[in-house]
Every structure is written in structure tokens, then in C-alpha cells.
C-alpha atoms as a PDB file:
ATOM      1  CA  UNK A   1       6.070 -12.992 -21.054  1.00  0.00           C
ATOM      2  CA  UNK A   2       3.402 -10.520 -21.725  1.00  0.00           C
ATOM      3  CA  UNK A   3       1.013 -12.992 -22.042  1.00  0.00           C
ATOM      4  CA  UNK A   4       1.445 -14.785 -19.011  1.00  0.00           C
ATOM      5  CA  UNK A   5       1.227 -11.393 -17.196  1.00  0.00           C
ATOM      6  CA  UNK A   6      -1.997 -10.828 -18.509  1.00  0.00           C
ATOM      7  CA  UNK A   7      -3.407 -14.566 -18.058  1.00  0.00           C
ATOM      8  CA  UNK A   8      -1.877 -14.442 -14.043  1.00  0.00           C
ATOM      9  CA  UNK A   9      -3.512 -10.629 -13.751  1.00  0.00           C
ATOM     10  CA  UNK A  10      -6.827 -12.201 -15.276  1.00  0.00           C
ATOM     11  CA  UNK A  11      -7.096 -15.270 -12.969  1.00  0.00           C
ATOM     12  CA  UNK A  12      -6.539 -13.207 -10.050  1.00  0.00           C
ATOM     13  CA  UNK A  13      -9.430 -10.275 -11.396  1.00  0.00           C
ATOM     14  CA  UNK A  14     -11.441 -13.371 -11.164  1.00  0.00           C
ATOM     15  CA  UNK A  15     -10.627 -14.653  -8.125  1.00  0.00           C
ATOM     16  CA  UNK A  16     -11.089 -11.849  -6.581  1.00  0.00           C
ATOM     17  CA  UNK A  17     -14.661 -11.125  -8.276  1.00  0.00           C
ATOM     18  CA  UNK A  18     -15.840 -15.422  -6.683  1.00  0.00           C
ATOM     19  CA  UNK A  19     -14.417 -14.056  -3.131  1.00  0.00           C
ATOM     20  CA  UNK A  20     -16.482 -10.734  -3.640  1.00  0.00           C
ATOM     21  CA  UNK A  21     -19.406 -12.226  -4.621  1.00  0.00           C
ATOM     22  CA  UNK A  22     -19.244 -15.280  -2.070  1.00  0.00           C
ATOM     23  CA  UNK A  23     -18.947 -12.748   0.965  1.00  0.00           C
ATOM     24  CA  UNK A  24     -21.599 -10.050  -0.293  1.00  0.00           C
ATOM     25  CA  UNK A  25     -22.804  -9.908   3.583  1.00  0.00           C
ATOM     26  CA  UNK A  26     -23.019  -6.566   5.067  1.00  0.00           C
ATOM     27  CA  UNK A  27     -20.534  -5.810   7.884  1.00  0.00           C
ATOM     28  CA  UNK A  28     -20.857  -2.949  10.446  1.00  0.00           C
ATOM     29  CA  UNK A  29     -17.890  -1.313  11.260  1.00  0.00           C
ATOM     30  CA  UNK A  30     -16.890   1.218  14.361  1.00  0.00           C
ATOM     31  CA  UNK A  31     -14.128   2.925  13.877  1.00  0.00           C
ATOM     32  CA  UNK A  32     -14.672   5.247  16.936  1.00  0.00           C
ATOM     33  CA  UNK A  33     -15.642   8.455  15.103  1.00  0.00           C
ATOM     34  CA  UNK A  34     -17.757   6.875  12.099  1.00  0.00           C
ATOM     35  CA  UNK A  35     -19.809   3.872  11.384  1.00  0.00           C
ATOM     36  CA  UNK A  36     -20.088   2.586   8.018  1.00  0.00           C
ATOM     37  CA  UNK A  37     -21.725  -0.885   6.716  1.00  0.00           C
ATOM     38  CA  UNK A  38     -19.377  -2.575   4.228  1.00  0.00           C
ATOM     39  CA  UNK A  39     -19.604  -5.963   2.308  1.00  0.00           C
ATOM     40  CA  UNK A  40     -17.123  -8.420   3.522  1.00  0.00           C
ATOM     41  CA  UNK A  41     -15.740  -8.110   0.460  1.00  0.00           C
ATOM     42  CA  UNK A  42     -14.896  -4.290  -0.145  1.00  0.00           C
ATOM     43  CA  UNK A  43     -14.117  -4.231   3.368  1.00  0.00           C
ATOM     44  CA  UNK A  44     -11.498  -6.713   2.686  1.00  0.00           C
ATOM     45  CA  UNK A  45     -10.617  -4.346  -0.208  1.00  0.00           C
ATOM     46  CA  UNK A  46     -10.055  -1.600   1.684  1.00  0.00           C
ATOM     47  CA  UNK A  47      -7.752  -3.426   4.177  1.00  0.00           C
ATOM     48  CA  UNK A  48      -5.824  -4.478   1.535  1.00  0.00           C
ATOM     49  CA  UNK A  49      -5.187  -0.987  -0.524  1.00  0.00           C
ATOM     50  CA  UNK A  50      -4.474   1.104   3.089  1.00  0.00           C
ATOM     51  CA  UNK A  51      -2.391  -2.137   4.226  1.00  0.00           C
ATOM     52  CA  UNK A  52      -0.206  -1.365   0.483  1.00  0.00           C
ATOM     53  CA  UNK A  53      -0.008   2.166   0.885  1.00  0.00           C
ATOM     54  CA  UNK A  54       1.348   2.319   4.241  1.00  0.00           C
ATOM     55  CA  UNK A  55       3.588  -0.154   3.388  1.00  0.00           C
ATOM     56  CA  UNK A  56       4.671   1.449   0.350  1.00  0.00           C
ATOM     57  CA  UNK A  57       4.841   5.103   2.115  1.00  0.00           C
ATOM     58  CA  UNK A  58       6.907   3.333   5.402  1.00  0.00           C
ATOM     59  CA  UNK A  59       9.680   1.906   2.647  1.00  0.00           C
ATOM     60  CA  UNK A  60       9.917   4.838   1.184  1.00  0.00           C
ATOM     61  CA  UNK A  61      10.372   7.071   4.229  1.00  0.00           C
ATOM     62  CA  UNK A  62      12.820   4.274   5.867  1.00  0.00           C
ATOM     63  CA  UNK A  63      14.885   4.483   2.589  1.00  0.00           C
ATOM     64  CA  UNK A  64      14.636   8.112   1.691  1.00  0.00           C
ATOM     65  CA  UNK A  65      15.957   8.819   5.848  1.00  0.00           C
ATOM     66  CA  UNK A  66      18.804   6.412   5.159  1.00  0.00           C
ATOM     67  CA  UNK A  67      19.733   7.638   1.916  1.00  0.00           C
ATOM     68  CA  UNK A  68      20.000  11.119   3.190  1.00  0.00           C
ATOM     69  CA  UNK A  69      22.159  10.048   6.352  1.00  0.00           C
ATOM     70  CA  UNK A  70      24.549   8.373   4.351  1.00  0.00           C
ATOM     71  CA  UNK A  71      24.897  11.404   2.061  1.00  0.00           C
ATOM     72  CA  UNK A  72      25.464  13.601   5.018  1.00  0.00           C
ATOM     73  CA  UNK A  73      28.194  10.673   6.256  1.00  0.00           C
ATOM     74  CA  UNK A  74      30.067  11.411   2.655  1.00  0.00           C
ATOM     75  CA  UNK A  75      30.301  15.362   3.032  1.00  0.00           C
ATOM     76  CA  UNK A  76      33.333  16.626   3.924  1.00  0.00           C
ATOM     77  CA  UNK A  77      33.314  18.812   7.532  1.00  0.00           C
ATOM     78  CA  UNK A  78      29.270  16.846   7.671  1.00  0.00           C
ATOM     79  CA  UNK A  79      28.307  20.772   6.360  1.00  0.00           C
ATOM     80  CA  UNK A  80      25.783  21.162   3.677  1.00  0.00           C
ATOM     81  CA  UNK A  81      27.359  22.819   0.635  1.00  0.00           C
ATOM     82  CA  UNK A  82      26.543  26.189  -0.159  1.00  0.00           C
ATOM     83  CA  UNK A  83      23.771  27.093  -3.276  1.00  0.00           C
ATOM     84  CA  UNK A  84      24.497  29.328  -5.714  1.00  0.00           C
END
């Protein structure tokens, strides 16, 4: 199992190196309060990793919000118990 992990992680490293290298073109972008020049490449990168985080971070809130308003559902009187 391991080792088709590793051999699926692999061919996508090197997949993603042809795409990088095939689109090593500079791209200018505005984003209103800074200009930076990017390959097509990174840029693509860097879509991709803030794309995942806020994903990641707008599950997690969604979940962490429901799990606390179902735990507030369960109390008895809806009060917050008292910490000693």
C-alpha cells in the first residue's frame, strides 16, 4: 500500500515539475495594493495552496460552530456548567 502511495505521490511530483517547466512565462499580477511578476506556474501554485487552506480553515470553522451548537442543544437549562 505504501508503495503505491509513494509511486502515485512521485508521478504527480513529476507532473507537476513538466507543467512548471512548460509554463515558465512570467505573469504580472495586480492585486490592487501590490504588483508582483509570477511564473505561470508558481502562480498556479499559489492558487492552489490559499485555495486548500481556506478550504481547510472554512470546514473546520463550519464543523467546530456546529459541534458547539449541538453541545449547547444537549445541556440541561441550555446554561454552561460552572468551573471549578
Amino acid at each position: 500500500m505504501r508503495l503505491i502511495a509513494l509511486l502515485i505521490l512521485a508521478l504527480f511530483v513529476v507532473a507537476g515539475v513538466v507543467v512548471g517547466a512548460l509554463n515558465a512565462d512570467p505573469v504580472s499580477y495586480d492585486l490592487a495594493f501590490a504588483r508582483m511578476s509570477l511564473p505561470k506556474g508558481a502562480g498556479l501554485l499559489v492558487a492552489l495552496v490559499i485555495g486548500w487552506l481556506l478550504g481547510g480553515l472554512t470546514a473546520w470553522l463550519g464543523m467546530s460552530l456546529r459541534h458547539r451548537r449541538l453541545l449547547r442543544r444537549h445541556r440541561p437549562n441550555g446554561k454552561t456548567p460552572a468551573r471549578a
